[in-house]
C-alpha atoms as a PDB file:
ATOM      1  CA  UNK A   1      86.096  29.064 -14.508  1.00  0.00           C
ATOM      2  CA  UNK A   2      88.843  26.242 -14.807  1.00  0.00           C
ATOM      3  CA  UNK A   3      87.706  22.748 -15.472  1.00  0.00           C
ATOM      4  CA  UNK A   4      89.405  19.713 -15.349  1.00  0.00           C
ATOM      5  CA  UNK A   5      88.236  17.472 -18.148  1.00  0.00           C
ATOM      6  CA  UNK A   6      88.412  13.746 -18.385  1.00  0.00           C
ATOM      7  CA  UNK A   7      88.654  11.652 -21.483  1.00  0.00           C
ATOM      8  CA  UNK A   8      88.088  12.598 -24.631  1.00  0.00           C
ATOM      9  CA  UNK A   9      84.555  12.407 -24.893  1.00  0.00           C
ATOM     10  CA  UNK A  10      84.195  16.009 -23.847  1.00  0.00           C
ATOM     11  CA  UNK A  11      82.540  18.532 -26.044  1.00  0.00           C
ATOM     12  CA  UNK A  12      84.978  20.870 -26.591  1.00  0.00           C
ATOM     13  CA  UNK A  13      82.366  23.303 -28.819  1.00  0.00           C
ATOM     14  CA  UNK A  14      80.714  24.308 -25.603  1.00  0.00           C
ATOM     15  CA  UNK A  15      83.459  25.489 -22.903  1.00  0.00           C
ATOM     16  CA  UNK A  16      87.502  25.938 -22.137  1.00  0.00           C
ATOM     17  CA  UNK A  17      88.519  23.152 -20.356  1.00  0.00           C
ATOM     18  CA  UNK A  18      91.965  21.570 -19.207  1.00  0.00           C
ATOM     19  CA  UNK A  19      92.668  18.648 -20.235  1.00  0.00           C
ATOM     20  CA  UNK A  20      93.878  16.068 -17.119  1.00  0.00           C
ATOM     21  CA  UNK A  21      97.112  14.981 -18.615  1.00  0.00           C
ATOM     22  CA  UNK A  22      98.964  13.195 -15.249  1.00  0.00           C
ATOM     23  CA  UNK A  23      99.103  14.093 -11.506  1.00  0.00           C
ATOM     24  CA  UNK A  24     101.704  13.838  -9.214  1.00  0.00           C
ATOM     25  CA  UNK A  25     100.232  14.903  -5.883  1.00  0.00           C
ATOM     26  CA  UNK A  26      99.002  12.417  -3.342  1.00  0.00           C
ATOM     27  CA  UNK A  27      96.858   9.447  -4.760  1.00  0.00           C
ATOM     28  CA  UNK A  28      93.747   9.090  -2.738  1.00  0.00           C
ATOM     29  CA  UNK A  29      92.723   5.858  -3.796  1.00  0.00           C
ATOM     30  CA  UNK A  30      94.283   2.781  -4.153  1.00  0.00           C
ATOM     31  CA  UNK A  31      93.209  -0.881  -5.917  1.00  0.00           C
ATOM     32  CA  UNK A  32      91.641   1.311  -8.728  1.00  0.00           C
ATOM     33  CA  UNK A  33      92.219   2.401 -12.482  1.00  0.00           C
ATOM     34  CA  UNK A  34      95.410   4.857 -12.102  1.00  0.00           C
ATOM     35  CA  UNK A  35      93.806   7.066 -14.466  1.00  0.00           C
ATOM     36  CA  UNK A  36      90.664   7.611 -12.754  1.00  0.00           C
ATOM     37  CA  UNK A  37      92.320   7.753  -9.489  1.00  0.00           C
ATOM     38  CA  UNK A  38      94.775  10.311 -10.015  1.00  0.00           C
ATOM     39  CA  UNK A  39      92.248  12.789 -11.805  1.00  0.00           C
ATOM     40  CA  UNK A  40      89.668  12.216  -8.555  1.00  0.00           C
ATOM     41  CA  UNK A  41      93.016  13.214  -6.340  1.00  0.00           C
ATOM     42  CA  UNK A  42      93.582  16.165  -8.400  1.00  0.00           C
ATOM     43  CA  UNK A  43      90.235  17.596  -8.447  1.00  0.00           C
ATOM     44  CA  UNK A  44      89.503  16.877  -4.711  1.00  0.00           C
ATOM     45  CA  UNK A  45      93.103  18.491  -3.586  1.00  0.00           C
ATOM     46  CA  UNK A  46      94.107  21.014  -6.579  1.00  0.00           C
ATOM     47  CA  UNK A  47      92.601  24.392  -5.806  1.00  0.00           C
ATOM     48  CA  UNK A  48      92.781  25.809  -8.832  1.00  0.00           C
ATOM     49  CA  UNK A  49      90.529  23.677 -10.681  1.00  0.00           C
ATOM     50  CA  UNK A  50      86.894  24.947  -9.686  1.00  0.00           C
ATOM     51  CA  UNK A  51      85.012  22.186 -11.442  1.00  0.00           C
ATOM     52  CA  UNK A  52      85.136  18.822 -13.089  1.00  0.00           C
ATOM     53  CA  UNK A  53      83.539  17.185 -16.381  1.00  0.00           C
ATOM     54  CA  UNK A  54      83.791  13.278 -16.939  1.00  0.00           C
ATOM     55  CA  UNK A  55      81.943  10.729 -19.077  1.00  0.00           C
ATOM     56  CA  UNK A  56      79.916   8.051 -18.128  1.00  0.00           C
ATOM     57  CA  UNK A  57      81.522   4.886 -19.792  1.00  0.00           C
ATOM     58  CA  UNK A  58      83.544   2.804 -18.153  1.00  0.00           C
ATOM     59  CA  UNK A  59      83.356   0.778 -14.748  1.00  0.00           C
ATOM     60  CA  UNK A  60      85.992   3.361 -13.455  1.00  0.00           C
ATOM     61  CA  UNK A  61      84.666   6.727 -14.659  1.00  0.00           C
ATOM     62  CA  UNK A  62      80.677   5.747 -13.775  1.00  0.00           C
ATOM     63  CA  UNK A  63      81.726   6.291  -9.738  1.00  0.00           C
ATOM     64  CA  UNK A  64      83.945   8.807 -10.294  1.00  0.00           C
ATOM     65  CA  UNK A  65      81.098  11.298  -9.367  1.00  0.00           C
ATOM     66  CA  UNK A  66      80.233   9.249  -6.004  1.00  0.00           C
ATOM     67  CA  UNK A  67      84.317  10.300  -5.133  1.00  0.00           C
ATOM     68  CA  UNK A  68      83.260  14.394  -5.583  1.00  0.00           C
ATOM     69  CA  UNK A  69      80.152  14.305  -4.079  1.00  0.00           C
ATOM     70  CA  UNK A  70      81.385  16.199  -1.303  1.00  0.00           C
ATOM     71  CA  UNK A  71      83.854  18.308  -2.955  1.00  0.00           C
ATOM     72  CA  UNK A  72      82.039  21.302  -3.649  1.00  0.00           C
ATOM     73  CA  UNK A  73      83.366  22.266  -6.389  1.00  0.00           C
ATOM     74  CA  UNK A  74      80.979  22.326 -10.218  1.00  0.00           C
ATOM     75  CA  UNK A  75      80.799  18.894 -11.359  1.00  0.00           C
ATOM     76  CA  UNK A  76      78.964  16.817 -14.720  1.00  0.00           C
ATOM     77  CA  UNK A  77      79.340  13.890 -16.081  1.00  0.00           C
ATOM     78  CA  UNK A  78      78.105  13.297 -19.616  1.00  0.00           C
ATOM     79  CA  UNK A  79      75.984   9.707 -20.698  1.00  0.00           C
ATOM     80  CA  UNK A  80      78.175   8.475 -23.624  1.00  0.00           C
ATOM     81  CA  UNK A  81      75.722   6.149 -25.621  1.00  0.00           C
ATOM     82  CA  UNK A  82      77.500   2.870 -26.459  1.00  0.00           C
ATOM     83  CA  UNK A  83      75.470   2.196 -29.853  1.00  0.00           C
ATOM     84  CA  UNK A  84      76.122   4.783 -32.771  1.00  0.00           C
ATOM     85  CA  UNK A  85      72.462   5.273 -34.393  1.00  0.00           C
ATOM     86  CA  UNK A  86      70.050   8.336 -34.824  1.00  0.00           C
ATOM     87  CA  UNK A  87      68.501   7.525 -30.909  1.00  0.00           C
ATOM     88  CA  UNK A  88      72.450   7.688 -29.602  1.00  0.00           C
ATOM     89  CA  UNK A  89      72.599  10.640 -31.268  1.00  0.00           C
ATOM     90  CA  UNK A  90      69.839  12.488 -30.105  1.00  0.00           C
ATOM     91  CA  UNK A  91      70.421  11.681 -26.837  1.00  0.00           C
ATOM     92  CA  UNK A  92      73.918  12.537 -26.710  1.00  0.00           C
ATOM     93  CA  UNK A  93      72.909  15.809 -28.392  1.00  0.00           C
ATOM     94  CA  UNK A  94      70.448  16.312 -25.115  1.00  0.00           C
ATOM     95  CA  UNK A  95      73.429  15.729 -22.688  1.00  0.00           C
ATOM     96  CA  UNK A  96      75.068  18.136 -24.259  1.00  0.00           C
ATOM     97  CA  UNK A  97      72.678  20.648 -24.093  1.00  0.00           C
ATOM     98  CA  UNK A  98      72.255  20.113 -20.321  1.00  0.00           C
ATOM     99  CA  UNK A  99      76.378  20.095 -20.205  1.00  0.00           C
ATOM    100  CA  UNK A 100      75.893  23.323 -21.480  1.00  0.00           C
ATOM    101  CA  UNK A 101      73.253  24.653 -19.173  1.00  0.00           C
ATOM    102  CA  UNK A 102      74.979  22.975 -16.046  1.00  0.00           C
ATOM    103  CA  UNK A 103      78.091  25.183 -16.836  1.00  0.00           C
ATOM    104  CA  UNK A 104      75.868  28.452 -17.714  1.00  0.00           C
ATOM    105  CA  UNK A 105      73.306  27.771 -14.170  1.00  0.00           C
ATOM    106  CA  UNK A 106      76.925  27.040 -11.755  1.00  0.00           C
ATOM    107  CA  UNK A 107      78.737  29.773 -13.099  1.00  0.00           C
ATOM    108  CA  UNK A 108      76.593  32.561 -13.674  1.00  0.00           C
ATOM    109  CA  UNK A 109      77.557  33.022 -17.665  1.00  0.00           C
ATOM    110  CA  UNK A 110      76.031  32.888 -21.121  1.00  0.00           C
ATOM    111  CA  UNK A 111      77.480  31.016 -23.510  1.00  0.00           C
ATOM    112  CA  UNK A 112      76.989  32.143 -26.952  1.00  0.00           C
ATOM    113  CA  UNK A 113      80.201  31.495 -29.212  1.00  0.00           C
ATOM    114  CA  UNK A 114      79.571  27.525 -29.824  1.00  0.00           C
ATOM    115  CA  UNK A 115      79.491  27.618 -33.561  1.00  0.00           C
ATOM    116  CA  UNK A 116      82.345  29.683 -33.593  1.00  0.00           C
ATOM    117  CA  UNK A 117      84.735  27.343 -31.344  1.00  0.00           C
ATOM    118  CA  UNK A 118      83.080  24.111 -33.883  1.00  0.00           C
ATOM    119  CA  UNK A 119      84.636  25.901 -36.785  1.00  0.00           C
ATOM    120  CA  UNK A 120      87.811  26.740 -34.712  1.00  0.00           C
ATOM    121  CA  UNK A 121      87.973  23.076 -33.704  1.00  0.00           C
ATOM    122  CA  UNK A 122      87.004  21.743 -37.200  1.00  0.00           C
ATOM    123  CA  UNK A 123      90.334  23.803 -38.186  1.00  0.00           C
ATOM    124  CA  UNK A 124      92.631  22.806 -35.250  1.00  0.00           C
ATOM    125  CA  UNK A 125      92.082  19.089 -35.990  1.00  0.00           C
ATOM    126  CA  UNK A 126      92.523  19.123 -39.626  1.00  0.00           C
ATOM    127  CA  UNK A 127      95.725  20.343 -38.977  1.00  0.00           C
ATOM    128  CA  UNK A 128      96.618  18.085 -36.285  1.00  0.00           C
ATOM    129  CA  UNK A 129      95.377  15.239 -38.444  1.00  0.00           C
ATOM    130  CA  UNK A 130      97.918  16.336 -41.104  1.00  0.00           C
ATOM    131  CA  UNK A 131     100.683  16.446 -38.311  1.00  0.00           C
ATOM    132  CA  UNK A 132      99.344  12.448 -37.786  1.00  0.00           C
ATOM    133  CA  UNK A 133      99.720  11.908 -41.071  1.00  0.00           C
ATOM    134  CA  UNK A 134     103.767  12.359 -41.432  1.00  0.00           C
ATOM    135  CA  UNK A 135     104.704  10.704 -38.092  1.00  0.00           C
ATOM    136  CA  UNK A 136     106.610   9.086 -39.863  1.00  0.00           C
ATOM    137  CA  UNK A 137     109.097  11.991 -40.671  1.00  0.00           C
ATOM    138  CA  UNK A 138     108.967  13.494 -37.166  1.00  0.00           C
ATOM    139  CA  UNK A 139     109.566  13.195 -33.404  1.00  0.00           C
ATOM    140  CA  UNK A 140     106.817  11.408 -32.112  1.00  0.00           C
ATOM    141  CA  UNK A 141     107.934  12.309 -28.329  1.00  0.00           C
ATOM    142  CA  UNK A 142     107.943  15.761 -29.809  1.00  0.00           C
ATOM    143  CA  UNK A 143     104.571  15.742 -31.460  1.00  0.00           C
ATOM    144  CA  UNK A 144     103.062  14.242 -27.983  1.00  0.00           C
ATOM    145  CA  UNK A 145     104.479  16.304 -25.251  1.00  0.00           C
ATOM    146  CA  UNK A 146     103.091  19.333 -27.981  1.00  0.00           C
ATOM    147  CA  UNK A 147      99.532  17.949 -27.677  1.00  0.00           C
ATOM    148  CA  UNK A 148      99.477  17.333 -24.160  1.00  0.00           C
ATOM    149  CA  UNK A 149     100.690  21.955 -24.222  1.00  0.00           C
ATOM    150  CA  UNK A 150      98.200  22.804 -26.250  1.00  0.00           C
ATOM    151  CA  UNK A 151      95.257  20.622 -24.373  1.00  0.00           C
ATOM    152  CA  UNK A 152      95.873  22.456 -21.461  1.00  0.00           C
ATOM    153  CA  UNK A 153      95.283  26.271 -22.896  1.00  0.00           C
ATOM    154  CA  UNK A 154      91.959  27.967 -23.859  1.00  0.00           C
ATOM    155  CA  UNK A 155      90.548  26.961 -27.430  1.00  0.00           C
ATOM    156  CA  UNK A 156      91.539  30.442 -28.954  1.00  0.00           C
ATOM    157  CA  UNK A 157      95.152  30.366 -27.659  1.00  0.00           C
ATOM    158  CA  UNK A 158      95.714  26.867 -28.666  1.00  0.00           C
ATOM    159  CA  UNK A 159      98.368  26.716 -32.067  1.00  0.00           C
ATOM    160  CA  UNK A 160      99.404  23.595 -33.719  1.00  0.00           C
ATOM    161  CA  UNK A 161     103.581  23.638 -33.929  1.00  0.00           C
ATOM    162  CA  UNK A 162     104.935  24.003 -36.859  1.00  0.00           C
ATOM    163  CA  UNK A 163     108.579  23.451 -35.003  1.00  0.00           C
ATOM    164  CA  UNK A 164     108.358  19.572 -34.301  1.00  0.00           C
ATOM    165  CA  UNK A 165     111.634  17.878 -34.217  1.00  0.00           C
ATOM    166  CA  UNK A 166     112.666  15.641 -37.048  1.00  0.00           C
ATOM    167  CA  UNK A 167     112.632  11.516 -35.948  1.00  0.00           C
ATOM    168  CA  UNK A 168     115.038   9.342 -36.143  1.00  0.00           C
ATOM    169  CA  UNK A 169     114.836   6.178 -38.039  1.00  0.00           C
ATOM    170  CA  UNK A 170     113.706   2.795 -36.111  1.00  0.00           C
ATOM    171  CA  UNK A 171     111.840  -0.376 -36.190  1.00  0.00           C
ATOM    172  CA  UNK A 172     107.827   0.770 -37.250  1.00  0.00           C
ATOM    173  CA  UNK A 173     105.266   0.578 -34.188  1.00  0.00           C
ATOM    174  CA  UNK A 174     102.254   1.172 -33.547  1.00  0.00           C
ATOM    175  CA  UNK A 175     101.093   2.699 -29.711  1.00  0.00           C
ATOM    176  CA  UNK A 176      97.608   1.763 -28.024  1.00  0.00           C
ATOM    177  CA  UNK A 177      96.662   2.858 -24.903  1.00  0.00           C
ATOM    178  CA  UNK A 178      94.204   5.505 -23.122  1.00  0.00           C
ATOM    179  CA  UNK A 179      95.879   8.874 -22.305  1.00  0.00           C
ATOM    180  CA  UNK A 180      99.792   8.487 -22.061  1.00  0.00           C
ATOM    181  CA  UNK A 181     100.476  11.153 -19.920  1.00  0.00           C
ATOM    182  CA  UNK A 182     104.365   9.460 -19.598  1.00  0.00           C
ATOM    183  CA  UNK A 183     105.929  11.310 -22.384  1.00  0.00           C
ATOM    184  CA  UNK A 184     109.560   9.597 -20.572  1.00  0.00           C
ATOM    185  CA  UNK A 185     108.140   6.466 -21.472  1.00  0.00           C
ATOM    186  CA  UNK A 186     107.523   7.576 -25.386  1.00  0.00           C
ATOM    187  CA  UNK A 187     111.539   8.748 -25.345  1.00  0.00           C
ATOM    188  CA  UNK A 188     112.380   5.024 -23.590  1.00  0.00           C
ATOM    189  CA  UNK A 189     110.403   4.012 -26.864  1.00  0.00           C
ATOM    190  CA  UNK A 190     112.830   6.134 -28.885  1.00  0.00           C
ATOM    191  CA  UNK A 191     115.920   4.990 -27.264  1.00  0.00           C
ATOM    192  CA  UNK A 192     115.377   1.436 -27.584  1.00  0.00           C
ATOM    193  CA  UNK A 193     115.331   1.742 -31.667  1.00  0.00           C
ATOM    194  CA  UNK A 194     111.656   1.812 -32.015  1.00  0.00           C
ATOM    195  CA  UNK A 195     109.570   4.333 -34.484  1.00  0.00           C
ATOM    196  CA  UNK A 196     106.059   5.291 -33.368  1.00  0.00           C
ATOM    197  CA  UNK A 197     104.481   5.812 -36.816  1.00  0.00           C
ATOM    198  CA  UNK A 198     100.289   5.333 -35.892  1.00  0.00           C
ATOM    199  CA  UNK A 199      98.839   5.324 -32.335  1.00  0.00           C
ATOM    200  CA  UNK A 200      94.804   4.908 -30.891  1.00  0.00           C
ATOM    201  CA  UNK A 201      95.646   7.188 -28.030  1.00  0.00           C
ATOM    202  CA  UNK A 202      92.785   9.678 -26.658  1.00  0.00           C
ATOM    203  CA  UNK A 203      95.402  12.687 -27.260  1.00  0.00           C
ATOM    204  CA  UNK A 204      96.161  11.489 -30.440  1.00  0.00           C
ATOM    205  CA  UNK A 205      94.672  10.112 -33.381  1.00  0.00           C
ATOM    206  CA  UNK A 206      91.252   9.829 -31.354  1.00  0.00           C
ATOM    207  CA  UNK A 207      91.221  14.076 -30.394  1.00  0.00           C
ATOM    208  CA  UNK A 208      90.783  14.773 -34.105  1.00  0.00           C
ATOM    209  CA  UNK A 209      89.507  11.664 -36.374  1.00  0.00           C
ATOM    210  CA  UNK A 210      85.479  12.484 -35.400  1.00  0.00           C
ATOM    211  CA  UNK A 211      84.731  14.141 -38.794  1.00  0.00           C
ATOM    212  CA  UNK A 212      84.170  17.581 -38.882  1.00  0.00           C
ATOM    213  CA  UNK A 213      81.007  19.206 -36.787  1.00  0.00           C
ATOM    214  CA  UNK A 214      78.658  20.727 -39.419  1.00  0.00           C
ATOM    215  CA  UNK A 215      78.292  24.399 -39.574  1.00  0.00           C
ATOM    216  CA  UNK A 216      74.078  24.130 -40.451  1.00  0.00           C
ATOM    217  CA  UNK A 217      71.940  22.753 -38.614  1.00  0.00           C
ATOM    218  CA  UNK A 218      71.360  21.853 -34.831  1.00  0.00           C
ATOM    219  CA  UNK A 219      74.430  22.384 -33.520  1.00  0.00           C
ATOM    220  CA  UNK A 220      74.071  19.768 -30.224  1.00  0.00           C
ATOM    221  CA  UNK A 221      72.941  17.061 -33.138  1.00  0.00           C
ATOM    222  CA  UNK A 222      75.759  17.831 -35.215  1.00  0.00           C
ATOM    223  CA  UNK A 223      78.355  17.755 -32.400  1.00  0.00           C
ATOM    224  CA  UNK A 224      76.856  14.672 -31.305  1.00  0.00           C
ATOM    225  CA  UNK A 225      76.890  12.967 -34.465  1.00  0.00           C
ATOM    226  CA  UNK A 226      80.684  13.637 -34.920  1.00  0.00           C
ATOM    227  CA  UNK A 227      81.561  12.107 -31.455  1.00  0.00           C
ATOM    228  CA  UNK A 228      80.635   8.993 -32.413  1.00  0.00           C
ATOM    229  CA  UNK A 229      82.057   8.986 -35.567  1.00  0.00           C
ATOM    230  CA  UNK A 230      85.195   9.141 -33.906  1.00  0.00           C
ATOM    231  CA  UNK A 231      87.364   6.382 -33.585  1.00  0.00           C
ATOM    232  CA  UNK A 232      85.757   4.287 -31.045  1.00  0.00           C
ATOM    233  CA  UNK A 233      86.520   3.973 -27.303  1.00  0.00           C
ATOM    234  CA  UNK A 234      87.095   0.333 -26.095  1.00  0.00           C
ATOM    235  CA  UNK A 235      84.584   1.830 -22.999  1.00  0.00           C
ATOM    236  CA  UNK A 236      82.238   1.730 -26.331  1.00  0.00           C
ATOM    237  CA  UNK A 237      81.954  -1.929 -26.789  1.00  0.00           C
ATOM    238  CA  UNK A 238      83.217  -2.537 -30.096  1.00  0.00           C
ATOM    239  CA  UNK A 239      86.348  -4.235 -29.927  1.00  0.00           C
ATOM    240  CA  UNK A 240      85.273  -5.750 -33.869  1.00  0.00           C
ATOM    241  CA  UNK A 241      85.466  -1.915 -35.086  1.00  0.00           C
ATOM    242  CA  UNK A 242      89.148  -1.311 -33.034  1.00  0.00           C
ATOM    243  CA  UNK A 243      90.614  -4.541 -34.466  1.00  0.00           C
ATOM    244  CA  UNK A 244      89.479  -3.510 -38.190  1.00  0.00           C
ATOM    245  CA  UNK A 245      91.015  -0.011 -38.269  1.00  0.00           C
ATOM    246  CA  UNK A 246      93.723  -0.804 -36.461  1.00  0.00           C
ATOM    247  CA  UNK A 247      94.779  -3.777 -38.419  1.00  0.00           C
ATOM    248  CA  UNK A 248      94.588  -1.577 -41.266  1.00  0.00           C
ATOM    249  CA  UNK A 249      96.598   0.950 -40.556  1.00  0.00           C
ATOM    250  CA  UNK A 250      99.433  -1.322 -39.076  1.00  0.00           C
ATOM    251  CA  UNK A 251      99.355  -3.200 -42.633  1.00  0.00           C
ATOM    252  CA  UNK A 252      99.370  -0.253 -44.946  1.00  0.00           C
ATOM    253  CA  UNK A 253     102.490   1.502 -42.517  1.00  0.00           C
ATOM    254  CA  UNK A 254     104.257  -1.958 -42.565  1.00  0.00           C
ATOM    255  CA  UNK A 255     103.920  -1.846 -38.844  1.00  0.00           C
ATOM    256  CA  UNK A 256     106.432  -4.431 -37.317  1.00  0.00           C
ATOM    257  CA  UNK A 257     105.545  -4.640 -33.987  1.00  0.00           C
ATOM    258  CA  UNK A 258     102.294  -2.903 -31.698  1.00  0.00           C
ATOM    259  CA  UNK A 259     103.611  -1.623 -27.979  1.00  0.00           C
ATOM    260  CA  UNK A 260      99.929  -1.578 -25.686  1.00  0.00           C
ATOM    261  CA  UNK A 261     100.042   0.553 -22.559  1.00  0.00           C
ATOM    262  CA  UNK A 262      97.460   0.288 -20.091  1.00  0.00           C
ATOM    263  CA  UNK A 263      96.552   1.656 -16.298  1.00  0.00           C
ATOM    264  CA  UNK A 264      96.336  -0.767 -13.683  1.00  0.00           C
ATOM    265  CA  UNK A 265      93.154  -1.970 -13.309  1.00  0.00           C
ATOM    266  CA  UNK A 266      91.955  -0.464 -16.812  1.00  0.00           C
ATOM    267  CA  UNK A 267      88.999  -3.027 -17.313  1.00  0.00           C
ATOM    268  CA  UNK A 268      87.747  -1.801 -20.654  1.00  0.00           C
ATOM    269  CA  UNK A 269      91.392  -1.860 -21.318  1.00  0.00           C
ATOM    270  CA  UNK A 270      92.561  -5.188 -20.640  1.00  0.00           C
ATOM    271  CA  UNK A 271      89.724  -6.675 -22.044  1.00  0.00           C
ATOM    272  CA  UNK A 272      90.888  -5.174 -25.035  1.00  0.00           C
ATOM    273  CA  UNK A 273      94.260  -6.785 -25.037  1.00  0.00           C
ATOM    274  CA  UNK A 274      93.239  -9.955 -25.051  1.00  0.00           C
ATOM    275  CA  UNK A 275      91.447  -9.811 -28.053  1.00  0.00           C
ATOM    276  CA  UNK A 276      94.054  -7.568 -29.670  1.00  0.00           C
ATOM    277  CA  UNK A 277      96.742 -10.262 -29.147  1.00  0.00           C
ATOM    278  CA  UNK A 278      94.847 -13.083 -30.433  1.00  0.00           C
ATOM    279  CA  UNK A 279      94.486 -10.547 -33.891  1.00  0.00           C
ATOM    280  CA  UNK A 280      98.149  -9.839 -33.923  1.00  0.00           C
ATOM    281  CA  UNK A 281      98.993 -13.520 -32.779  1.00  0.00           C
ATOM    282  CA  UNK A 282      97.311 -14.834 -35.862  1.00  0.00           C
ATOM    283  CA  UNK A 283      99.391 -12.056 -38.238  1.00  0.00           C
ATOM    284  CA  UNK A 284     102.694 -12.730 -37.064  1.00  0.00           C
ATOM    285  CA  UNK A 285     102.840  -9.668 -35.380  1.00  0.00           C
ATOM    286  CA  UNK A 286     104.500  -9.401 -31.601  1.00  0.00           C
ATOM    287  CA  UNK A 287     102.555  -7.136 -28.815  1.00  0.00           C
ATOM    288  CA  UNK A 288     104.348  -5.565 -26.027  1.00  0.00           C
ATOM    289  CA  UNK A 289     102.075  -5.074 -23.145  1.00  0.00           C
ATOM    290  CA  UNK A 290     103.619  -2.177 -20.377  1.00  0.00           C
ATOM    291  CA  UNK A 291     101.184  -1.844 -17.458  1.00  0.00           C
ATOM    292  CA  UNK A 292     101.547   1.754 -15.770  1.00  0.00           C
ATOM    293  CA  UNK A 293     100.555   2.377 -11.845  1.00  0.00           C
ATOM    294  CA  UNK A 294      99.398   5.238 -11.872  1.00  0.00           C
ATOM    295  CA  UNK A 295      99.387   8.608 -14.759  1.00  0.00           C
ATOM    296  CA  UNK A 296     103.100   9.818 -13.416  1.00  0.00           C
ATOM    297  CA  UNK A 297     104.690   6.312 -13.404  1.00  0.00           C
ATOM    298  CA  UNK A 298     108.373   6.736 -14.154  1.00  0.00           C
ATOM    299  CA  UNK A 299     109.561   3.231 -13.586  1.00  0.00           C
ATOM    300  CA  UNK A 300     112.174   1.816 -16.114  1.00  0.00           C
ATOM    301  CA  UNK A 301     110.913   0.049 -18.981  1.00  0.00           C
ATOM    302  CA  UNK A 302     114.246   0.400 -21.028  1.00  0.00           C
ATOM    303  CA  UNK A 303     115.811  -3.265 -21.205  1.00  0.00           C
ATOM    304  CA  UNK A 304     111.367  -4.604 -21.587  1.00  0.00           C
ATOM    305  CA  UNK A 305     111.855  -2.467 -25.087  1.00  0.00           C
ATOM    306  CA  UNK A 306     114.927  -2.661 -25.899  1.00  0.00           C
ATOM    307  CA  UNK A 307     114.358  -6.663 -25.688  1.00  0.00           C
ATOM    308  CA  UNK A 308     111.084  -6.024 -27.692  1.00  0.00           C
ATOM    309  CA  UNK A 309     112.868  -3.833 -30.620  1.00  0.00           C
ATOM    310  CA  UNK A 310     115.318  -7.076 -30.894  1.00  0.00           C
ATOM    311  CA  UNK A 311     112.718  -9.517 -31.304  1.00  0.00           C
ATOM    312  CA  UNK A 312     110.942  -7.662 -34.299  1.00  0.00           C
END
């Protein structure tokens, strides 16, 4: 089997998937979230991706299984609770069960090795939230394009680097968006004198801050219970919760300046923003807002940051 997963609310514990990072085939859809778009396209015209697994959060990903209806290949979409109590938890845990049995009834397998990939994954992010936690000292472009590699192999073949290029000095920022599959635009980030030092992307800091999955118990609670104890999607409705931890971290890493990428036609996204800039507005601290197209977009945003890195 070879899935194409969407968003970061996947369970990992129970299958391999691959990650959708960007696509550059033909866009299907137009006047809709580039994200969401571009993994529809891929899945409807990529052959070798049998199946597809999405959440059920936002405005954009709740249709996307009206789009592959008709595309015959195996396709799920999990309920992600917005609220965070015990009743959220139990019935995420139940999706996940049925995830699992989905996957087990389409392709004609057993899966038995769940506990074993939680403690693999437990691992993996541990030491990709060390990685996180000396940004400062490396190549953030580096660090990226090697999470977006290792998303896209099996569980047991996936290493964390140990050969990430050093950084260069620069102004401190921090980097908000959804998935940045655009690692050209991270570089143009680079180039123009700026430091990435603490991002809220889903390949990032929101992969592995869900505290580890407990190794006794019921393993579909305990999954459960650690995705949503992960920072919080804005598809989640609590921008209060974003604002707090963010604000920390930007104070403690004497952030200077935040740079926001979003998706055209993002809602969840967007909505975000605006509360985000009031926050910042009332600190002293300037946002630069970059709105990409689609998940490829390579349009030039060098003199937009190079302006930005001389105003902070």
């Amino acid at each position: 089997m070879n899935i194409l997963s969407f968003s970061g609310f996947i369970p990992e514990q129970i299958c391999d998937t691959v990650r959708f990072i960007s696509y550059r085939g033909e866009q299907r859809i137009s006047h809709y979230c580039g994200y969401a778009a571009d993994y529809i396209s891929q899945v409807l015209q990529d052959n070798r991706y049998d199946g597809a697994v999405f959440p059920r959060s936002c405005d954009s990903s709740r249709v996307i299984s009206s789009y592959l209806s008709d595309c015959g290949k195996f396709m799920y979409q999990l309920h992600i609770p917005a609220r965070q109590d015990k009743l959220a938890v139990q019935f995420l845990a139940a999706n996940i069960r049925t995830y699992q049995q989905a996957v087990e009834e389409h392709y004609g397998i057993k899966i038995t090795d769940i506990w074993e990939r939680a403690e693999l994954l437990n691992r993996r992010n541990q030491l990709l939230s060390d990685l996180y936690d000396n940004l400062a000292d490396i190549s953030y472009s580096d660090y990226l394009s090697q999470l977006h590699r290792l998303l896209q192999k099996p569980l047991k073949e996936q290493r964390v680097a140990e050969d990430i290029a050093a950084g260069n000095g620069g102004k401190r920022v921090y980097l908000i968006g959804s998935f940045l599959g655009n690692i050209d635009l991270v570089k143009s980030v680079e180039l123009a004198g700026l430091k990435v030092v603490g991002d809220r992307l889903t390949e990032s800091k929101r992969l592995f801050s869900a505290p580890a999955v407990s190794e006794t118990g019921d393993i579909y609670i305990n999954i459960a219970e650690s995705m949503l104890k992960n920072k919080v999607s804005p598809s989640q409705n609590n921008f209060a919760a974003i604002l707090h931890e963010d604000c920390q971290e930007i104070k403690t890493k004497g952030i200077r300046g935040v740079v926001f990428v979003t998706q055209k036609f993002c809602e969840p996204y967007d909505y975000l923003f605006s509360v985000y800039k009031k926050t910042l507005d009332e600190q002293g601290i300037p946002i630069l807002r970059l709105v990409l197209a689609d998940s490829a977009e390579q349009r030039d945003f060098n003199n937009t940051l190079e302006s930005f890195a001389e105003i902070i």
